[in-house]
C-alpha atoms as a PDB file:
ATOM      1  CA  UNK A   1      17.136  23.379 -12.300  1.00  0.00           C
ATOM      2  CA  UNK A   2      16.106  26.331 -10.353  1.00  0.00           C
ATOM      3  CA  UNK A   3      16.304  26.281  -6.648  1.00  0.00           C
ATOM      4  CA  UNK A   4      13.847  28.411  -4.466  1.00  0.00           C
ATOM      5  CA  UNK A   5      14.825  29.221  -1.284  1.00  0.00           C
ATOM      6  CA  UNK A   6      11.033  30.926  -0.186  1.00  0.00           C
ATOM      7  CA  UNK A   7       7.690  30.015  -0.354  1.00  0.00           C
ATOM      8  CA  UNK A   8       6.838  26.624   1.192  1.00  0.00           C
ATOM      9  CA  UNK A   9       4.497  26.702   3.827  1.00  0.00           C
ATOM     10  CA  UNK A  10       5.806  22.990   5.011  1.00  0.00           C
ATOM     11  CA  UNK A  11       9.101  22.129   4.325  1.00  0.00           C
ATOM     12  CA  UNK A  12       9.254  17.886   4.735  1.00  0.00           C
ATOM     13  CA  UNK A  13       7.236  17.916   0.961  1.00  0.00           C
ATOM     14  CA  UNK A  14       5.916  14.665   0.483  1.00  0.00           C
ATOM     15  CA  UNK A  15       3.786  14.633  -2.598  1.00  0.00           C
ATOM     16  CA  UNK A  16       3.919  16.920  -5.414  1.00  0.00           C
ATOM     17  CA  UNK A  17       1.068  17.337  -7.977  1.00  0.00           C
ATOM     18  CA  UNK A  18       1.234  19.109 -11.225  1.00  0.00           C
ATOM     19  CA  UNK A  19      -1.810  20.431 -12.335  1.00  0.00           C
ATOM     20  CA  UNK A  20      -1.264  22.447 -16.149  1.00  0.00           C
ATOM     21  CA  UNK A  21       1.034  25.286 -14.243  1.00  0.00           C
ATOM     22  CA  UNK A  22      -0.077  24.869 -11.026  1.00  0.00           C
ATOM     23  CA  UNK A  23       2.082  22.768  -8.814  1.00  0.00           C
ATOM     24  CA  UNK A  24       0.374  21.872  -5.371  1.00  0.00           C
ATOM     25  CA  UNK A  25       3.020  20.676  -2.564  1.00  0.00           C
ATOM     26  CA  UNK A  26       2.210  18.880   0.772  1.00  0.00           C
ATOM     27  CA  UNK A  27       3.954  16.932   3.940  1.00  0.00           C
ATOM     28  CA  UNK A  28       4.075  16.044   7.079  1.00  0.00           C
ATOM     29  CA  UNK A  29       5.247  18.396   9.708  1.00  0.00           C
ATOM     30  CA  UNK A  30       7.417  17.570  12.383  1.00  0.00           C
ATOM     31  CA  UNK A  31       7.063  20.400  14.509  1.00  0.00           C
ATOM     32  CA  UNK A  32       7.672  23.214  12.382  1.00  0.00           C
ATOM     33  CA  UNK A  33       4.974  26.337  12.972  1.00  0.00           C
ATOM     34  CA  UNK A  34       4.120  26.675   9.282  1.00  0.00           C
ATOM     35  CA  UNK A  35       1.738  23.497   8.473  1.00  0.00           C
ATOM     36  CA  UNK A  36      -0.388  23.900   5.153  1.00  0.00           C
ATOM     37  CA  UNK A  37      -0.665  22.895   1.677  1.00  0.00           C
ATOM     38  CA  UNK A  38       1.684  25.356  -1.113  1.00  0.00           C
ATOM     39  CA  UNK A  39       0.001  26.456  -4.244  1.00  0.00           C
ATOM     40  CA  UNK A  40       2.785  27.533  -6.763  1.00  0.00           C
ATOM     41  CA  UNK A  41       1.642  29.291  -9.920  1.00  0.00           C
ATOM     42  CA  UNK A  42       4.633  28.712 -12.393  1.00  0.00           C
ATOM     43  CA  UNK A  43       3.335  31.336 -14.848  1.00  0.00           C
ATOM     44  CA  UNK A  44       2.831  34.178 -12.678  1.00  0.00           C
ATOM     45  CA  UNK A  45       5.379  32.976  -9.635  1.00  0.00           C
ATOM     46  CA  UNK A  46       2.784  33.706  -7.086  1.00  0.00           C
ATOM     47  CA  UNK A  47       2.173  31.471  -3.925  1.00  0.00           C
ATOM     48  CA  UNK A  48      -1.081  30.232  -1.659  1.00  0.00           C
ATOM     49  CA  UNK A  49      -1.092  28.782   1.123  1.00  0.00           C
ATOM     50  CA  UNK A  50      -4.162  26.325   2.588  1.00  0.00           C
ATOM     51  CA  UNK A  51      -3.772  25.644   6.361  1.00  0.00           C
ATOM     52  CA  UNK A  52      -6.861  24.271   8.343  1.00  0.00           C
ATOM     53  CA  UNK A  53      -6.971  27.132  10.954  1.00  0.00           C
ATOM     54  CA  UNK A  54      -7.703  29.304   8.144  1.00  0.00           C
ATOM     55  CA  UNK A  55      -9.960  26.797   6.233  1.00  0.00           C
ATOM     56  CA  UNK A  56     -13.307  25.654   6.913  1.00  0.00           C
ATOM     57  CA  UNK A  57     -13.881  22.091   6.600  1.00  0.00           C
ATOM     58  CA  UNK A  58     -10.411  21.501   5.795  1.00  0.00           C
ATOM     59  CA  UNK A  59      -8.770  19.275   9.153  1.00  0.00           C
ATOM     60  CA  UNK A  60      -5.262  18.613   8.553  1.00  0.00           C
ATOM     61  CA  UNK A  61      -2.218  19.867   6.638  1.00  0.00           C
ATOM     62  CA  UNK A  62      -0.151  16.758   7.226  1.00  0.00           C
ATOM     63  CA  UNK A  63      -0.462  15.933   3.543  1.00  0.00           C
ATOM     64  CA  UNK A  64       0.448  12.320   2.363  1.00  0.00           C
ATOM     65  CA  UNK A  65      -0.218  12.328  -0.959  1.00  0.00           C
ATOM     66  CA  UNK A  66      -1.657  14.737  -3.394  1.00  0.00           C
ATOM     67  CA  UNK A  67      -3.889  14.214  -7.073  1.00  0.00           C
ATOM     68  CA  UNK A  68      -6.740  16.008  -9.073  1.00  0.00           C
ATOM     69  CA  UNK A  69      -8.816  16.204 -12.004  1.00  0.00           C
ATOM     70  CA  UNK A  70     -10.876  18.452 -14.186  1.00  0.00           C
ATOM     71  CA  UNK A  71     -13.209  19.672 -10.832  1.00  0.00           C
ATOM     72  CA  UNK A  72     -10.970  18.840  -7.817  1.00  0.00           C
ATOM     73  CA  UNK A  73      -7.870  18.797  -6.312  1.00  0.00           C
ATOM     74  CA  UNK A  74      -7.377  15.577  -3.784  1.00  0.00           C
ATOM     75  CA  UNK A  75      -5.946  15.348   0.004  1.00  0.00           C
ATOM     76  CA  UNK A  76      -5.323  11.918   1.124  1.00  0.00           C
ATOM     77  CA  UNK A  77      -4.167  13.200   4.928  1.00  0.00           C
ATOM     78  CA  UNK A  78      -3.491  11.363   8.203  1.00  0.00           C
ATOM     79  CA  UNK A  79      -6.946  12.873   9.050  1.00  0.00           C
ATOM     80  CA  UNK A  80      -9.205  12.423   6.451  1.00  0.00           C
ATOM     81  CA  UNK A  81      -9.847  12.360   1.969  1.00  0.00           C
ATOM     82  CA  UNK A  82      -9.380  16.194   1.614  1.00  0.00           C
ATOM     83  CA  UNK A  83     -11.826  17.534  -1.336  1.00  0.00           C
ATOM     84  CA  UNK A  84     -10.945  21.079  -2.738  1.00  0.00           C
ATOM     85  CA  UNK A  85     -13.629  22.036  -5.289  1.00  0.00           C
ATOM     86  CA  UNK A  86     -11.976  24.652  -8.015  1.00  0.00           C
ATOM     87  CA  UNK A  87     -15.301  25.610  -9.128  1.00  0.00           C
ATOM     88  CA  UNK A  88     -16.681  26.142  -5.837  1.00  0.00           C
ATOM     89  CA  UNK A  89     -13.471  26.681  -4.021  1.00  0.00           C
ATOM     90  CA  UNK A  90     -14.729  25.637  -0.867  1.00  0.00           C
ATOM     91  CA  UNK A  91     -12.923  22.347   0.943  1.00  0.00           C
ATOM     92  CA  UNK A  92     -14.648  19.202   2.271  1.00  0.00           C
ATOM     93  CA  UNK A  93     -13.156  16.515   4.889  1.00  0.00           C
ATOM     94  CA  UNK A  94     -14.118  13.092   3.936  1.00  0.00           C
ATOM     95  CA  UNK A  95     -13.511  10.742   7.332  1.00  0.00           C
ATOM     96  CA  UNK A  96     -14.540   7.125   8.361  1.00  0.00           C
ATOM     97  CA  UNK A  97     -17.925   8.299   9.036  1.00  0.00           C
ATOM     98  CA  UNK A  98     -18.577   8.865   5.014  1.00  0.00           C
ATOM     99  CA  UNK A  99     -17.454   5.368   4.428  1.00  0.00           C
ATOM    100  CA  UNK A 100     -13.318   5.278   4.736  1.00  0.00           C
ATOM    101  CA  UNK A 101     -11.677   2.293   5.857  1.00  0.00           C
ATOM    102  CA  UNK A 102      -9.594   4.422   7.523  1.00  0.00           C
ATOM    103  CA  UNK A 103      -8.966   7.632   8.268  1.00  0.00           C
ATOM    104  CA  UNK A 104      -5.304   7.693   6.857  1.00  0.00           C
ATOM    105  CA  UNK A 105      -4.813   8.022   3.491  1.00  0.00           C
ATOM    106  CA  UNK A 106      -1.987   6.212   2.196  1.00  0.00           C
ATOM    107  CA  UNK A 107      -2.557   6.553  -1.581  1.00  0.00           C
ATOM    108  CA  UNK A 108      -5.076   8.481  -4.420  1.00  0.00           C
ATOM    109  CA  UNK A 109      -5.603   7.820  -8.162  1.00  0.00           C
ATOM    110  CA  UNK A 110      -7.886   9.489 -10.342  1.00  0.00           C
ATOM    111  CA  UNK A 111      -8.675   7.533 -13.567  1.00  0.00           C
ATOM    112  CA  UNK A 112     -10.631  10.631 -15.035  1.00  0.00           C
ATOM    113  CA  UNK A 113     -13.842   9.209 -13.551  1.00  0.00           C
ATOM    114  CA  UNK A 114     -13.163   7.447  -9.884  1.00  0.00           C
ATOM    115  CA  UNK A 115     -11.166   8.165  -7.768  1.00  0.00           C
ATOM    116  CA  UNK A 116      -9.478   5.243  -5.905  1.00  0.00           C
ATOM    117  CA  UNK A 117      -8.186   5.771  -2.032  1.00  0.00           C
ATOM    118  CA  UNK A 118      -5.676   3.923  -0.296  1.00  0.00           C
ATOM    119  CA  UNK A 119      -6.033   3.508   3.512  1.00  0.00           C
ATOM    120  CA  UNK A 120      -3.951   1.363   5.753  1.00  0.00           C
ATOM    121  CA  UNK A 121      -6.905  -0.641   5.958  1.00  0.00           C
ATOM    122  CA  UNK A 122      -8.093  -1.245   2.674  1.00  0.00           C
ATOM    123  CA  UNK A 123      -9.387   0.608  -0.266  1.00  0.00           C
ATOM    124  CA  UNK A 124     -11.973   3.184  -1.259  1.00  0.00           C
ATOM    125  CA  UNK A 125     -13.454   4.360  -4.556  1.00  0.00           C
ATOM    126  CA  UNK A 126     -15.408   7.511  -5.524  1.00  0.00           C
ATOM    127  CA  UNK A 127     -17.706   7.413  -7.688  1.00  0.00           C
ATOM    128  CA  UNK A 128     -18.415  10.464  -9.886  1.00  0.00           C
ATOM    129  CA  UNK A 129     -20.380  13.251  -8.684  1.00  0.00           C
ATOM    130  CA  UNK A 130     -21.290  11.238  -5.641  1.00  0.00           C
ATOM    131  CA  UNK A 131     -19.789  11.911  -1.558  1.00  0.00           C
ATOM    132  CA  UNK A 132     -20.684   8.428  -0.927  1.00  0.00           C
ATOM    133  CA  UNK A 133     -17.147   6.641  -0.292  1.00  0.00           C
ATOM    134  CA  UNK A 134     -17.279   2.780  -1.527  1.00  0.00           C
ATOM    135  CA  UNK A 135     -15.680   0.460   0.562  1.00  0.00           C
ATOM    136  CA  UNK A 136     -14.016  -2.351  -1.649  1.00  0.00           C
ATOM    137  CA  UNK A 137     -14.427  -5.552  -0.472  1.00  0.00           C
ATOM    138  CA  UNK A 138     -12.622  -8.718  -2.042  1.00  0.00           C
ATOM    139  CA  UNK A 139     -10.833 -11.387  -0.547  1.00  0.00           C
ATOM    140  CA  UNK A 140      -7.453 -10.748  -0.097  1.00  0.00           C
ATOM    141  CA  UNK A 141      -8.319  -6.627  -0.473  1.00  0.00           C
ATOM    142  CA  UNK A 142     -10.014  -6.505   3.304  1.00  0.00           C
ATOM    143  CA  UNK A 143      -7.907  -4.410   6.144  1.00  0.00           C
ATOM    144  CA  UNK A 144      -4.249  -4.875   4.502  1.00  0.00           C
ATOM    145  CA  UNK A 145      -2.554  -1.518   3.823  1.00  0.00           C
ATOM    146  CA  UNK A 146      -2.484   0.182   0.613  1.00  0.00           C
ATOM    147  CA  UNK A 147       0.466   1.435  -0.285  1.00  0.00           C
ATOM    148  CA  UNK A 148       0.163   2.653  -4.474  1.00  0.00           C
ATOM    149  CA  UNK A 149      -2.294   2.788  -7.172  1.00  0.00           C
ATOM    150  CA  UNK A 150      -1.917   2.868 -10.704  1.00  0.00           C
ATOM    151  CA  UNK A 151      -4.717   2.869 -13.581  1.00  0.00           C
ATOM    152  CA  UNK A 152      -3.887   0.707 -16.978  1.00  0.00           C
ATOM    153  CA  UNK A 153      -7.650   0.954 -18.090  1.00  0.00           C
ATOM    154  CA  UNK A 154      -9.786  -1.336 -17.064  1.00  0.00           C
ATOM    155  CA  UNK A 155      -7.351  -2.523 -14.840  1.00  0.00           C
ATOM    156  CA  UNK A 156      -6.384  -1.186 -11.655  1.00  0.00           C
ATOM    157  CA  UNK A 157      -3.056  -2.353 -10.297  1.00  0.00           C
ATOM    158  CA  UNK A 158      -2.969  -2.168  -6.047  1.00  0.00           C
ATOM    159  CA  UNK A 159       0.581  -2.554  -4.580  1.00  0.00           C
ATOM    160  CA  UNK A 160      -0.180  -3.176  -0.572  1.00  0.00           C
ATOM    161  CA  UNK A 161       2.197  -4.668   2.469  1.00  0.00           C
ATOM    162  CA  UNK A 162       1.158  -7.855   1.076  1.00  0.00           C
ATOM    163  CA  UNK A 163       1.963  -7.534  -2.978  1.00  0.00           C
ATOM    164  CA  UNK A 164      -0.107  -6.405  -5.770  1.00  0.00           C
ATOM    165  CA  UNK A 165      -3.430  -7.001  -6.695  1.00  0.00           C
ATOM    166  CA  UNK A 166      -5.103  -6.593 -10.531  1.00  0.00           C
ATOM    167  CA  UNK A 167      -8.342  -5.471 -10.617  1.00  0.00           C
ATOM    168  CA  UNK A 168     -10.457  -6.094 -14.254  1.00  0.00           C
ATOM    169  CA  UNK A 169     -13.070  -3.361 -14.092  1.00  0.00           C
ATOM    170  CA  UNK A 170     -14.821  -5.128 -17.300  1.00  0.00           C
ATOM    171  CA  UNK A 171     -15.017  -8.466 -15.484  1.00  0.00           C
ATOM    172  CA  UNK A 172     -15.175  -7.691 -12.273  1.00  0.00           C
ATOM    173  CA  UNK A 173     -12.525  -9.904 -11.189  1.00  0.00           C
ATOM    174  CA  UNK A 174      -9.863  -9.959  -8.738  1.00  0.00           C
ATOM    175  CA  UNK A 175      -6.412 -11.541  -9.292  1.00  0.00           C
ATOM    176  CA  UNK A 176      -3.564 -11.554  -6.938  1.00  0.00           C
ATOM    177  CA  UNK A 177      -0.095 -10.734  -9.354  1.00  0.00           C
ATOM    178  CA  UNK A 178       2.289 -13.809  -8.392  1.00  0.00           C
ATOM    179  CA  UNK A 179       6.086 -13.232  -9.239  1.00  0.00           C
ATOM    180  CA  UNK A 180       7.860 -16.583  -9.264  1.00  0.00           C
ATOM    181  CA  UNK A 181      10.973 -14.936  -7.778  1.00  0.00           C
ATOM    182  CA  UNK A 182       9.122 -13.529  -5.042  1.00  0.00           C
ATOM    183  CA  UNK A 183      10.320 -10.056  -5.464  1.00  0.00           C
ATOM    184  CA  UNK A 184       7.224  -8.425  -4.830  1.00  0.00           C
ATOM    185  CA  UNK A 185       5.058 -10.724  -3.123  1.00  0.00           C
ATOM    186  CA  UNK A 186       5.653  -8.768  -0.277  1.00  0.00           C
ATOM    187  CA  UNK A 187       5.538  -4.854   0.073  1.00  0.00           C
ATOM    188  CA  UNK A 188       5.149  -2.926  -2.601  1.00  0.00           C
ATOM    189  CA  UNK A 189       5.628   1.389  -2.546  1.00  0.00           C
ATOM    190  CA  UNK A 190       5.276   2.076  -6.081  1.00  0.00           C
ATOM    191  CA  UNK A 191       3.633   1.402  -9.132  1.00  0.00           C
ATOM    192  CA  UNK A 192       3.975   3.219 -12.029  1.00  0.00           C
ATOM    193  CA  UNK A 193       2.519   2.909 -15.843  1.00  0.00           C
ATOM    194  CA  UNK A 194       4.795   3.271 -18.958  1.00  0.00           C
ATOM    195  CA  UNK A 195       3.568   3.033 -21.994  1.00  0.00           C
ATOM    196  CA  UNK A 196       1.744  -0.146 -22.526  1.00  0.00           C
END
Protein backbone atom coordinates (compact mmCIF):
# COMPACT_ATOMS: atom_id res chain seq x y z
CA UNK A 1 0.00 0.00 0.00
CA UNK A 2 0.96 3.42 -0.97
CA UNK A 3 -0.22 6.32 1.02
CA UNK A 4 -0.76 9.82 -0.65
CA UNK A 5 -0.68 12.59 1.37
CA UNK A 6 -1.94 15.31 -1.72
CA UNK A 7 -4.46 15.47 -4.09
CA UNK A 8 -8.01 15.07 -2.73
CA UNK A 9 -10.18 17.78 -3.32
CA UNK A 10 -12.62 16.40 -0.31
CA UNK A 11 -11.16 14.59 2.27
CA UNK A 12 -14.39 12.57 4.18
CA UNK A 13 -14.23 10.03 0.74
CA UNK A 14 -17.25 8.19 0.69
CA UNK A 15 -17.44 6.21 -2.48
CA UNK A 16 -14.70 5.16 -4.61
CA UNK A 17 -15.13 4.01 -8.27
CA UNK A 18 -12.61 2.32 -10.39
CA UNK A 19 -12.97 2.88 -13.83
CA UNK A 20 -9.85 0.78 -16.02
CA UNK A 21 -7.07 3.32 -14.34
CA UNK A 22 -9.10 5.94 -13.49
CA UNK A 23 -10.20 6.05 -9.92
CA UNK A 24 -13.02 8.74 -9.24
CA UNK A 25 -13.36 9.71 -5.34
CA UNK A 26 -16.30 11.61 -3.67
CA UNK A 27 -17.85 12.67 -0.02
CA UNK A 28 -19.51 14.68 1.94
CA UNK A 29 -17.98 17.80 3.27
CA UNK A 30 -18.27 18.98 6.59
CA UNK A 31 -17.07 22.32 6.29
CA UNK A 32 -13.90 22.00 4.67
CA UNK A 33 -13.29 24.82 1.66
CA UNK A 34 -12.27 22.24 -0.94
CA UNK A 35 -15.73 20.42 -2.02
CA UNK A 36 -15.51 18.48 -5.46
CA UNK A 37 -15.24 15.21 -7.00
CA UNK A 38 -11.11 13.75 -7.44
CA UNK A 39 -10.18 12.23 -10.71
CA UNK A 40 -6.93 10.13 -10.15
CA UNK A 41 -5.19 8.83 -13.26
CA UNK A 42 -3.08 5.81 -11.89
CA UNK A 43 -1.02 5.58 -15.10
CA UNK A 44 0.08 9.00 -15.51
CA UNK A 45 -0.40 10.18 -11.56
CA UNK A 46 -2.20 13.24 -12.63
CA UNK A 47 -5.29 14.71 -10.73
CA UNK A 48 -8.84 16.63 -11.72
CA UNK A 49 -10.88 18.08 -9.82
CA UNK A 50 -14.97 18.64 -10.60
CA UNK A 51 -16.54 21.21 -8.19
CA UNK A 52 -20.00 22.79 -9.14
CA UNK A 53 -18.80 26.48 -9.03
CA UNK A 54 -16.64 25.58 -11.79
CA UNK A 55 -19.15 23.21 -13.56
CA UNK A 56 -22.14 23.93 -15.43
CA UNK A 57 -25.03 21.87 -14.70
CA UNK A 58 -23.22 20.08 -12.14
CA UNK A 59 -25.10 21.17 -8.37
CA UNK A 60 -23.40 19.49 -5.65
CA UNK A 61 -20.07 17.91 -4.66
CA UNK A 62 -21.43 16.20 -1.58
CA UNK A 63 -20.97 12.86 -3.31
CA UNK A 64 -22.76 9.73 -1.82
CA UNK A 65 -22.00 7.22 -3.97
CA UNK A 66 -20.19 6.92 -7.19
CA UNK A 67 -20.60 4.21 -10.55
CA UNK A 68 -20.20 4.26 -14.45
CA UNK A 69 -20.23 2.51 -17.59
CA UNK A 70 -18.98 2.47 -21.12
CA UNK A 71 -20.53 6.39 -21.78
CA UNK A 72 -20.91 7.82 -18.23
CA UNK A 73 -19.69 8.27 -15.04
CA UNK A 74 -22.68 8.43 -12.21
CA UNK A 75 -23.32 11.00 -9.14
CA UNK A 76 -25.92 9.89 -6.81
CA UNK A 77 -25.60 13.37 -4.53
CA UNK A 78 -27.70 14.83 -1.70
CA UNK A 79 -28.82 17.16 -4.58
CA UNK A 80 -29.56 15.37 -7.46
CA UNK A 81 -28.45 11.88 -10.13
CA UNK A 82 -25.19 13.58 -11.38
CA UNK A 83 -24.57 12.52 -15.25
CA UNK A 84 -20.94 13.12 -16.57
CA UNK A 85 -20.88 12.23 -20.29
CA UNK A 86 -17.06 11.07 -21.30
CA UNK A 87 -17.85 11.49 -24.83
CA UNK A 88 -19.36 14.76 -24.50
CA UNK A 89 -17.75 15.75 -21.29
CA UNK A 90 -20.32 18.01 -20.35
CA UNK A 91 -22.37 17.24 -16.81
CA UNK A 92 -26.16 17.00 -16.33
CA UNK A 93 -28.21 17.28 -12.87
CA UNK A 94 -31.00 14.88 -12.81
CA UNK A 95 -33.57 16.18 -9.79
CA UNK A 96 -37.21 15.28 -8.73
CA UNK A 97 -38.49 17.27 -11.51
CA UNK A 98 -37.07 14.50 -14.20
CA UNK A 99 -38.85 11.86 -12.29
CA UNK A 100 -36.67 11.07 -8.85
CA UNK A 101 -38.35 9.95 -5.89
CA UNK A 102 -36.14 11.95 -4.23
CA UNK A 103 -33.63 14.15 -4.58
CA UNK A 104 -31.02 12.18 -2.41
CA UNK A 105 -29.35 9.54 -3.79
CA UNK A 106 -28.66 6.84 -1.52
CA UNK A 107 -27.45 4.13 -3.94
CA UNK A 108 -26.47 3.50 -8.04
CA UNK A 109 -25.99 0.25 -10.03
CA UNK A 110 -25.30 -0.04 -13.52
CA UNK A 111 -26.12 -3.51 -14.98
CA UNK A 112 -24.41 -2.54 -18.41
CA UNK A 113 -27.80 -1.35 -19.67
CA UNK A 114 -29.98 0.47 -16.69
CA UNK A 115 -29.03 2.08 -14.35
CA UNK A 116 -30.89 1.59 -11.01
CA UNK A 117 -31.08 4.68 -8.30
CA UNK A 118 -31.63 4.47 -4.78
CA UNK A 119 -33.43 7.38 -3.05
CA UNK A 120 -34.62 7.52 0.50
CA UNK A 121 -37.87 7.29 -0.98
CA UNK A 122 -37.88 4.61 -3.29
CA UNK A 123 -36.23 3.57 -6.44
CA UNK A 124 -35.43 4.79 -9.93
CA UNK A 125 -34.27 3.14 -13.15
CA UNK A 126 -32.70 4.54 -16.35
CA UNK A 127 -33.34 3.30 -19.18
CA UNK A 128 -30.71 3.37 -21.96
CA UNK A 129 -30.15 6.32 -23.96
CA UNK A 130 -33.21 7.88 -22.44
CA UNK A 131 -33.24 11.17 -19.51
CA UNK A 132 -36.57 9.99 -18.60
CA UNK A 133 -36.11 8.69 -14.83
CA UNK A 134 -38.66 5.62 -14.09
CA UNK A 135 -40.20 5.65 -10.94
CA UNK A 136 -40.61 1.94 -9.65
CA UNK A 137 -43.64 1.24 -8.20
CA UNK A 138 -44.45 -2.18 -6.35
CA UNK A 139 -45.94 -2.86 -3.21
CA UNK A 140 -43.69 -2.95 -0.57
CA UNK A 141 -40.97 -0.80 -2.98
CA UNK A 142 -43.13 2.70 -2.52
CA UNK A 143 -41.33 5.63 -0.26
CA UNK A 144 -39.04 3.18 1.99
CA UNK A 145 -35.33 4.06 1.74
CA UNK A 146 -32.92 2.40 -0.42
CA UNK A 147 -30.00 1.65 1.00
CA UNK A 148 -27.84 -0.97 -1.75
CA UNK A 149 -28.22 -2.48 -5.05
CA UNK A 150 -26.74 -5.37 -6.51
CA UNK A 151 -27.35 -7.01 -10.12
CA UNK A 152 -27.35 -11.12 -10.32
CA UNK A 153 -28.92 -10.98 -13.91
CA UNK A 154 -32.20 -10.90 -14.23
CA UNK A 155 -32.46 -10.34 -10.78
CA UNK A 156 -31.99 -7.28 -8.97
CA UNK A 157 -31.44 -7.62 -5.25
CA UNK A 158 -32.69 -4.12 -3.17
CA UNK A 159 -31.46 -4.00 0.49
CA UNK A 160 -33.72 -0.94 2.08
CA UNK A 161 -34.53 0.13 6.00
CA UNK A 162 -37.03 -2.48 5.70
CA UNK A 163 -34.95 -5.76 4.23
CA UNK A 164 -34.34 -6.89 0.81
CA UNK A 165 -36.36 -7.17 -2.03
CA UNK A 166 -35.70 -9.63 -5.38
CA UNK A 167 -36.67 -8.32 -8.39
CA UNK A 168 -37.10 -11.07 -11.60
CA UNK A 169 -36.60 -8.83 -14.61
CA UNK A 170 -37.83 -11.95 -16.89
CA UNK A 171 -41.06 -12.27 -14.90
CA UNK A 172 -41.66 -9.23 -13.75
CA UNK A 173 -42.18 -10.20 -10.30
CA UNK A 174 -41.54 -8.89 -6.98
CA UNK A 175 -40.57 -11.02 -3.94
CA UNK A 176 -39.76 -9.82 -0.55
CA UNK A 177 -36.35 -12.14 0.70
CA UNK A 178 -37.63 -13.61 4.20
CA UNK A 179 -34.75 -14.88 6.56
CA UNK A 180 -36.24 -17.15 9.20
CA UNK A 181 -33.74 -15.80 11.76
CA UNK A 182 -34.67 -12.39 11.11
CA UNK A 183 -31.24 -11.12 10.54
CA UNK A 184 -32.00 -8.99 7.80
CA UNK A 185 -35.53 -8.35 7.79
CA UNK A 186 -34.70 -5.14 8.92
CA UNK A 187 -31.95 -2.70 7.53
CA UNK A 188 -29.82 -3.70 5.19
CA UNK A 189 -26.33 -1.42 3.97
CA UNK A 190 -24.82 -3.80 1.71
CA UNK A 191 -25.22 -6.23 -0.82
CA UNK A 192 -22.68 -7.64 -2.65
CA UNK A 193 -22.44 -10.53 -5.55
CA UNK A 194 -19.82 -13.38 -5.41
CA UNK A 195 -19.66 -15.66 -7.77
CA UNK A 196 -22.90 -17.38 -8.27
Amino acid sequence: MRFLNYGLDEKSVKSIYIDGQTLYLGGVGFGSQANGVTKYNRQDNSWEYWEPISNFNFYSADVNVITGDSASIWLGTKSGLVRYSKKEKQFRTYTRSWGLWENEITALKSDGKRLWVGTPRGLNVVEPGSDTLIKVELPGLNRIEVRTIEIDSPLVWVGTDQGVFKLDLQDKSREKFVDPYGVVNTRVNCIVKSGD
